[in-house]
PDB file of N, CA and C in Angstrom:
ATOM      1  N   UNK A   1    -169.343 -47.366 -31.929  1.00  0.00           N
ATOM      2  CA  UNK A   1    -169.030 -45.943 -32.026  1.00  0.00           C
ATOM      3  C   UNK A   1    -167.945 -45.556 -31.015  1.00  0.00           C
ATOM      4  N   UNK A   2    -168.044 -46.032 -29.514  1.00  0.00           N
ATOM      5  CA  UNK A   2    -166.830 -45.708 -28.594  1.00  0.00           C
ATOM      6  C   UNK A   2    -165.831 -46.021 -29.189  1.00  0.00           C
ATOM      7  N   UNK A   3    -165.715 -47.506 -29.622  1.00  0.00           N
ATOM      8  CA  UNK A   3    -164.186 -47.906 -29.980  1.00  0.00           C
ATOM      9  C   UNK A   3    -163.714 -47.126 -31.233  1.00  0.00           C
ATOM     10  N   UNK A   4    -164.540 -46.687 -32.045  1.00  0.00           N
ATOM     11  CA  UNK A   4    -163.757 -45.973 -33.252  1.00  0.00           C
ATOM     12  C   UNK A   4    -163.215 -44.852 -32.516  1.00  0.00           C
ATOM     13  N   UNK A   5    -164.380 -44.033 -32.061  1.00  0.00           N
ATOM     14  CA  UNK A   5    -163.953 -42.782 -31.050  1.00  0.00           C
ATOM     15  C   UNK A   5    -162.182 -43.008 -30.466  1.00  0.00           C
ATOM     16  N   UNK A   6    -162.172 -44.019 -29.569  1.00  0.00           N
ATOM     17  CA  UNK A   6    -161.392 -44.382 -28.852  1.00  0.00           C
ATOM     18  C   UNK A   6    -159.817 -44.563 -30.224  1.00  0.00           C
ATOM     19  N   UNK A   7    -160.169 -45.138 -30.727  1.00  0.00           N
ATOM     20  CA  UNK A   7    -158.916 -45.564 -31.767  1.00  0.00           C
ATOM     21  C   UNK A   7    -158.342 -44.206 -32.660  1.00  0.00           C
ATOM     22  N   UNK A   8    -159.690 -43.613 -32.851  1.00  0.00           N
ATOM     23  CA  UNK A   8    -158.760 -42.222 -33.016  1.00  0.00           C
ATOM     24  C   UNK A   8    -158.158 -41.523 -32.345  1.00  0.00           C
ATOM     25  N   UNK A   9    -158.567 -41.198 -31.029  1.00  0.00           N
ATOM     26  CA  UNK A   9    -157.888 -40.273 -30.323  1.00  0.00           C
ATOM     27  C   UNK A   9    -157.125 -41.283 -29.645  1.00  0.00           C
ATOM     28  N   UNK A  10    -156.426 -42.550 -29.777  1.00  0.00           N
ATOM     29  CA  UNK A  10    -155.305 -43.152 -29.708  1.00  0.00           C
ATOM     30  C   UNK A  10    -154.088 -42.739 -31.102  1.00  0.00           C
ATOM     31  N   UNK A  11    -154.710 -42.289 -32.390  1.00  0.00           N
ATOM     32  CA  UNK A  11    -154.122 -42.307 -33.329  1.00  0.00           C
ATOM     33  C   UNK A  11    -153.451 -40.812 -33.115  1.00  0.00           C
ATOM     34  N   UNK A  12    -154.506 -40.168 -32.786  1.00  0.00           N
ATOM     35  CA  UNK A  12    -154.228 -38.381 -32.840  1.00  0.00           C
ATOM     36  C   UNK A  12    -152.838 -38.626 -31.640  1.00  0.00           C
ATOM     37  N   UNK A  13    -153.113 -39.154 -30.520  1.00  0.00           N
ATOM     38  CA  UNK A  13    -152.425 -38.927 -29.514  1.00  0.00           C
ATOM     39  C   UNK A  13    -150.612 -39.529 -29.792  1.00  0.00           C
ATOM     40  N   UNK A  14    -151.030 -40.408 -30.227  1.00  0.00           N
ATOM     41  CA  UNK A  14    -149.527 -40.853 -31.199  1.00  0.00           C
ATOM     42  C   UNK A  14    -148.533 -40.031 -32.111  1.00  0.00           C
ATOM     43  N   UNK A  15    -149.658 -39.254 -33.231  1.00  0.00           N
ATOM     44  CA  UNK A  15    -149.204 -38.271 -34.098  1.00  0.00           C
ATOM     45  C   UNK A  15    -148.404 -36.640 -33.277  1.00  0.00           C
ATOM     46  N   UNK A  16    -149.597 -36.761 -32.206  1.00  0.00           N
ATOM     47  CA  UNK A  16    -149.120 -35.325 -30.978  1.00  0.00           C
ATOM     48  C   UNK A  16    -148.349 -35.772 -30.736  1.00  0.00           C
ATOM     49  N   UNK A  17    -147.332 -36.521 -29.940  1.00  0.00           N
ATOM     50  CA  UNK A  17    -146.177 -37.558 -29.250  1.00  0.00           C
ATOM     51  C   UNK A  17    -145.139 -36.899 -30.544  1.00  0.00           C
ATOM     52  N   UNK A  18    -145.132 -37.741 -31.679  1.00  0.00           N
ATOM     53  CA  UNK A  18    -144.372 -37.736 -32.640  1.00  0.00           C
ATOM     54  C   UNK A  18    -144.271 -36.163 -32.853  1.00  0.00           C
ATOM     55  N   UNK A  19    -145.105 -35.668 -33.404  1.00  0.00           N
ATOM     56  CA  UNK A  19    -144.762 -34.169 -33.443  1.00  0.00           C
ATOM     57  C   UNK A  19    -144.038 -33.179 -32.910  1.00  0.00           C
ATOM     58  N   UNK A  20    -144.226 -33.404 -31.105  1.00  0.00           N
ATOM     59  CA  UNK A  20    -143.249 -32.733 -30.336  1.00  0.00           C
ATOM     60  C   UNK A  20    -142.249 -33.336 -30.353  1.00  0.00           C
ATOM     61  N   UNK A  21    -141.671 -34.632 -30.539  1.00  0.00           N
ATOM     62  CA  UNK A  21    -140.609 -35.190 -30.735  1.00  0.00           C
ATOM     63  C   UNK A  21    -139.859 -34.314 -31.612  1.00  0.00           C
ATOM     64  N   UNK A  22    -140.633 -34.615 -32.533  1.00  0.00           N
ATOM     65  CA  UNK A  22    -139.447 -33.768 -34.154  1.00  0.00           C
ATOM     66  C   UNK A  22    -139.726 -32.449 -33.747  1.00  0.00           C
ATOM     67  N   UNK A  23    -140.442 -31.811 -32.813  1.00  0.00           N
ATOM     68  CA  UNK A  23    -140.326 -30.527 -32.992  1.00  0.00           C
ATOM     69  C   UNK A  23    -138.971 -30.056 -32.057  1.00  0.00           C
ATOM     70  N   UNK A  24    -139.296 -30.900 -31.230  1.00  0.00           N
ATOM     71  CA  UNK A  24    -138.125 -30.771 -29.939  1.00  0.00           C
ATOM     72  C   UNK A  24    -136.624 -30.859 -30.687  1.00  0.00           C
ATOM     73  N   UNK A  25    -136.308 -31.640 -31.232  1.00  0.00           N
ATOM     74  CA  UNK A  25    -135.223 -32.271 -32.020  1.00  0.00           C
ATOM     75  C   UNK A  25    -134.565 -31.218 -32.650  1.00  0.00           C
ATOM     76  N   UNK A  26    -135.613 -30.879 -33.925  1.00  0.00           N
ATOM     77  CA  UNK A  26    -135.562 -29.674 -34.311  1.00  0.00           C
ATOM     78  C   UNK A  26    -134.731 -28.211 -33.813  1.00  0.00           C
ATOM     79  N   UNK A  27    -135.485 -28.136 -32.743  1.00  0.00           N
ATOM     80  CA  UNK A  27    -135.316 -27.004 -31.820  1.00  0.00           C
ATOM     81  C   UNK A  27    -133.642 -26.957 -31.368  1.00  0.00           C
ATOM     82  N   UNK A  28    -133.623 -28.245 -30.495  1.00  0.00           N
ATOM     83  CA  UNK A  28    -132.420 -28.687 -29.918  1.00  0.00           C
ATOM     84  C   UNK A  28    -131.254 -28.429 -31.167  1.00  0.00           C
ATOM     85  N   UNK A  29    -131.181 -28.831 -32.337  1.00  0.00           N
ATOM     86  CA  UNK A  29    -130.596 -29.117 -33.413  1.00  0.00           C
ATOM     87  C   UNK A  29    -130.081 -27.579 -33.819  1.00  0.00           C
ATOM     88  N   UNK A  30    -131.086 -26.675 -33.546  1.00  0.00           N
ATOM     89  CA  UNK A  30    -130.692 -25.237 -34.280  1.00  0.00           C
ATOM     90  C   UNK A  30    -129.871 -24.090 -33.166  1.00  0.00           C
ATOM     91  N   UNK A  31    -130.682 -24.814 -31.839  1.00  0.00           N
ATOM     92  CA  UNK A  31    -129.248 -23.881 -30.815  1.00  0.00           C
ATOM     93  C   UNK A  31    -128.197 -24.692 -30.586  1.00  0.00           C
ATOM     94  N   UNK A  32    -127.719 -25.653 -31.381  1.00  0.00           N
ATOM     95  CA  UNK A  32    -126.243 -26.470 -31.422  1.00  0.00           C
ATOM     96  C   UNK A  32    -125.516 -25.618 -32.180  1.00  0.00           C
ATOM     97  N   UNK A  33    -124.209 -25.255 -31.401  1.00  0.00           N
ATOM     98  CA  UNK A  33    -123.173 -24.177 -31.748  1.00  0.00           C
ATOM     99  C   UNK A  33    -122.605 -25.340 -32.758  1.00  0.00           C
ATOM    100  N   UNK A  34    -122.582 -25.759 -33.644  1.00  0.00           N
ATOM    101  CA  UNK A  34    -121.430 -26.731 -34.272  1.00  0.00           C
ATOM    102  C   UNK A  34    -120.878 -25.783 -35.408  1.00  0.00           C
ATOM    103  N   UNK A  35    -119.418 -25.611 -35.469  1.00  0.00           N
ATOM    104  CA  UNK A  35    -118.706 -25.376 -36.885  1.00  0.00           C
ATOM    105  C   UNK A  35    -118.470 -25.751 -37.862  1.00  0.00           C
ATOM    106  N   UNK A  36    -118.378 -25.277 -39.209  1.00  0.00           N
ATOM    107  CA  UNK A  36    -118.045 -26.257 -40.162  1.00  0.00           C
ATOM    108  C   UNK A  36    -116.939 -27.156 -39.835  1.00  0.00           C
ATOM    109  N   UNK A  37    -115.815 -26.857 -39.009  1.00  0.00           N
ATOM    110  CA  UNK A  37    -114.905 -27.768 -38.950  1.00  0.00           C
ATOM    111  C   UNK A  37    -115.584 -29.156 -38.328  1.00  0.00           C
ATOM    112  N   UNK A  38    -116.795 -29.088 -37.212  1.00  0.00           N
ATOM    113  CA  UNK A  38    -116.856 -30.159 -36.704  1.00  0.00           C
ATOM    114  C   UNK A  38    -117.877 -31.113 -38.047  1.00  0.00           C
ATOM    115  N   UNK A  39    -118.113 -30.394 -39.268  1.00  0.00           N
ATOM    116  CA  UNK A  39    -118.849 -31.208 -39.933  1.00  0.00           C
ATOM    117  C   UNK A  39    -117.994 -31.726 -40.905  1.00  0.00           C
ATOM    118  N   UNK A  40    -116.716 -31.611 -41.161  1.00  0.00           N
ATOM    119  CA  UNK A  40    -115.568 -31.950 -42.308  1.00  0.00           C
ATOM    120  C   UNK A  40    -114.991 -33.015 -41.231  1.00  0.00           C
ATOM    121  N   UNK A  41    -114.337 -33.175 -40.303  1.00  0.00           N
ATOM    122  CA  UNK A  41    -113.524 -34.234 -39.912  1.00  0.00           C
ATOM    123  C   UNK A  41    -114.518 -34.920 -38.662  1.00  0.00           C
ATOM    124  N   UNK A  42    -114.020 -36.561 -39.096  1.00  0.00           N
ATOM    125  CA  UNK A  42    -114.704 -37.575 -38.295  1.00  0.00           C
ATOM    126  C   UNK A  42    -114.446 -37.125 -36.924  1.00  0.00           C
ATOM    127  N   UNK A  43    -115.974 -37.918 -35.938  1.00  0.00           N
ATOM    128  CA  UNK A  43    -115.730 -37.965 -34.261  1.00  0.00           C
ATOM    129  C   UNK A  43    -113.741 -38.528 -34.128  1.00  0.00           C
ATOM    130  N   UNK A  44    -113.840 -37.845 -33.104  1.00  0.00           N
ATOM    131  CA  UNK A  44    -112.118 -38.160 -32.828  1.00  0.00           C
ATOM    132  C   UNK A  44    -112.261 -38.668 -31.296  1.00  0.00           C
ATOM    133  N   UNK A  45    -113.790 -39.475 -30.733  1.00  0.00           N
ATOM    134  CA  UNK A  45    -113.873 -40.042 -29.714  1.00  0.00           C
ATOM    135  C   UNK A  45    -114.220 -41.227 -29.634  1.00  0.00           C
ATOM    136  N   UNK A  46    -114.023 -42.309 -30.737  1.00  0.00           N
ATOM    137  CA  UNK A  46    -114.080 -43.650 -30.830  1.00  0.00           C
ATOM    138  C   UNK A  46    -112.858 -44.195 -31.929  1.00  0.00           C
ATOM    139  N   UNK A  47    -113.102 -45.341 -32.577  1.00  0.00           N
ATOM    140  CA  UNK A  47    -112.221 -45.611 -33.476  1.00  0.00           C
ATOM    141  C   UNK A  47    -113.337 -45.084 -34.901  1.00  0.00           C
ATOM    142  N   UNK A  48    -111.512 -44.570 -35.659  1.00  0.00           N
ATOM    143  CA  UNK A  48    -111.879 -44.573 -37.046  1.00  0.00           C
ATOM    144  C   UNK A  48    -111.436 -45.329 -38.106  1.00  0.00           C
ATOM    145  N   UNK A  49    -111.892 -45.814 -38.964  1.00  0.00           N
ATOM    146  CA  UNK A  49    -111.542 -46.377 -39.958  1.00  0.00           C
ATOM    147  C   UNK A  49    -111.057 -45.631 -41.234  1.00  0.00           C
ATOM    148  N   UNK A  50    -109.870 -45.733 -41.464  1.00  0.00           N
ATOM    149  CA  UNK A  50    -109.198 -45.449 -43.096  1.00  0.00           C
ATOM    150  C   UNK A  50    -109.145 -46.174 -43.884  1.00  0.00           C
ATOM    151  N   UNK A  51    -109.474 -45.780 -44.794  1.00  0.00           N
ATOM    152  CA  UNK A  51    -109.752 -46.357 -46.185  1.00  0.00           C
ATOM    153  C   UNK A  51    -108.321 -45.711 -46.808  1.00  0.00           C
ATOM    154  N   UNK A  52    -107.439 -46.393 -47.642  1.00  0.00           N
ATOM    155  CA  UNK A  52    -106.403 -45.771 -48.244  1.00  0.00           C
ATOM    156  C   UNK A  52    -106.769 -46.613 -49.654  1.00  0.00           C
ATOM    157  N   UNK A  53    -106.287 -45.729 -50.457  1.00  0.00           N
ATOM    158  CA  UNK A  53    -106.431 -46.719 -52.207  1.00  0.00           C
ATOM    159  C   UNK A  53    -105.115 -47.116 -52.473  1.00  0.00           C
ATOM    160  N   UNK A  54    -104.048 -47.457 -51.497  1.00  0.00           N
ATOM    161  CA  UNK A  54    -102.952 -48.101 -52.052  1.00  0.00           C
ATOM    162  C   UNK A  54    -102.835 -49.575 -51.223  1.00  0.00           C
ATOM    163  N   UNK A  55    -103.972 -49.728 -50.591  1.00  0.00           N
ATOM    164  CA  UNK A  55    -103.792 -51.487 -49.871  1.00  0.00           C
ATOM    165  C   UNK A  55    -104.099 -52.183 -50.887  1.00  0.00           C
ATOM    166  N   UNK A  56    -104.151 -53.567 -50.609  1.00  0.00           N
ATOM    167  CA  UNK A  56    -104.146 -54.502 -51.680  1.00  0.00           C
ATOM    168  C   UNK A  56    -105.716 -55.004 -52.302  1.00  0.00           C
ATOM    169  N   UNK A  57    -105.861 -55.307 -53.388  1.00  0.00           N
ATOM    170  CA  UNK A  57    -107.280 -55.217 -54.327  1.00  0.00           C
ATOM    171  C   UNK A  57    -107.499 -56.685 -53.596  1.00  0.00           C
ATOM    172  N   UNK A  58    -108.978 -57.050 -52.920  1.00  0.00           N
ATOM    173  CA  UNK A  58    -109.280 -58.131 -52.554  1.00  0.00           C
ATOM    174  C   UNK A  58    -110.340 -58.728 -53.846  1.00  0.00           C
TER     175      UNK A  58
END
């Protein structure tokens, strides 16, 4: 009976963890000032890759 006891409120305590995670995330995610512009053009702080349709057909 302890160990079941025990394995649930290991399970619950996991699910609580996870929960505030995504809740936090969440949260964080909706007071982010971002503009549509920053959602149309790629990060411009690493490399990007172009794709053009006039290189050669491999």
């Amino acid at each position: 009976m302890r160990e079941s006891i025990g394995h649930h409120f290991d399970v619950v305590v996991v699910i609580w963890i996870l929960a505030l995670a995504v809740g936090w995330s969440m949260v964080s995610l909706s007071r982010a000032q971002l503009s549509a512009d920053q959602w149309a053009s790629p990060p411009q702080s690493g490399p990007v890759w172009v794709v053009s349709g006039a290189g050669p057909a491999h």
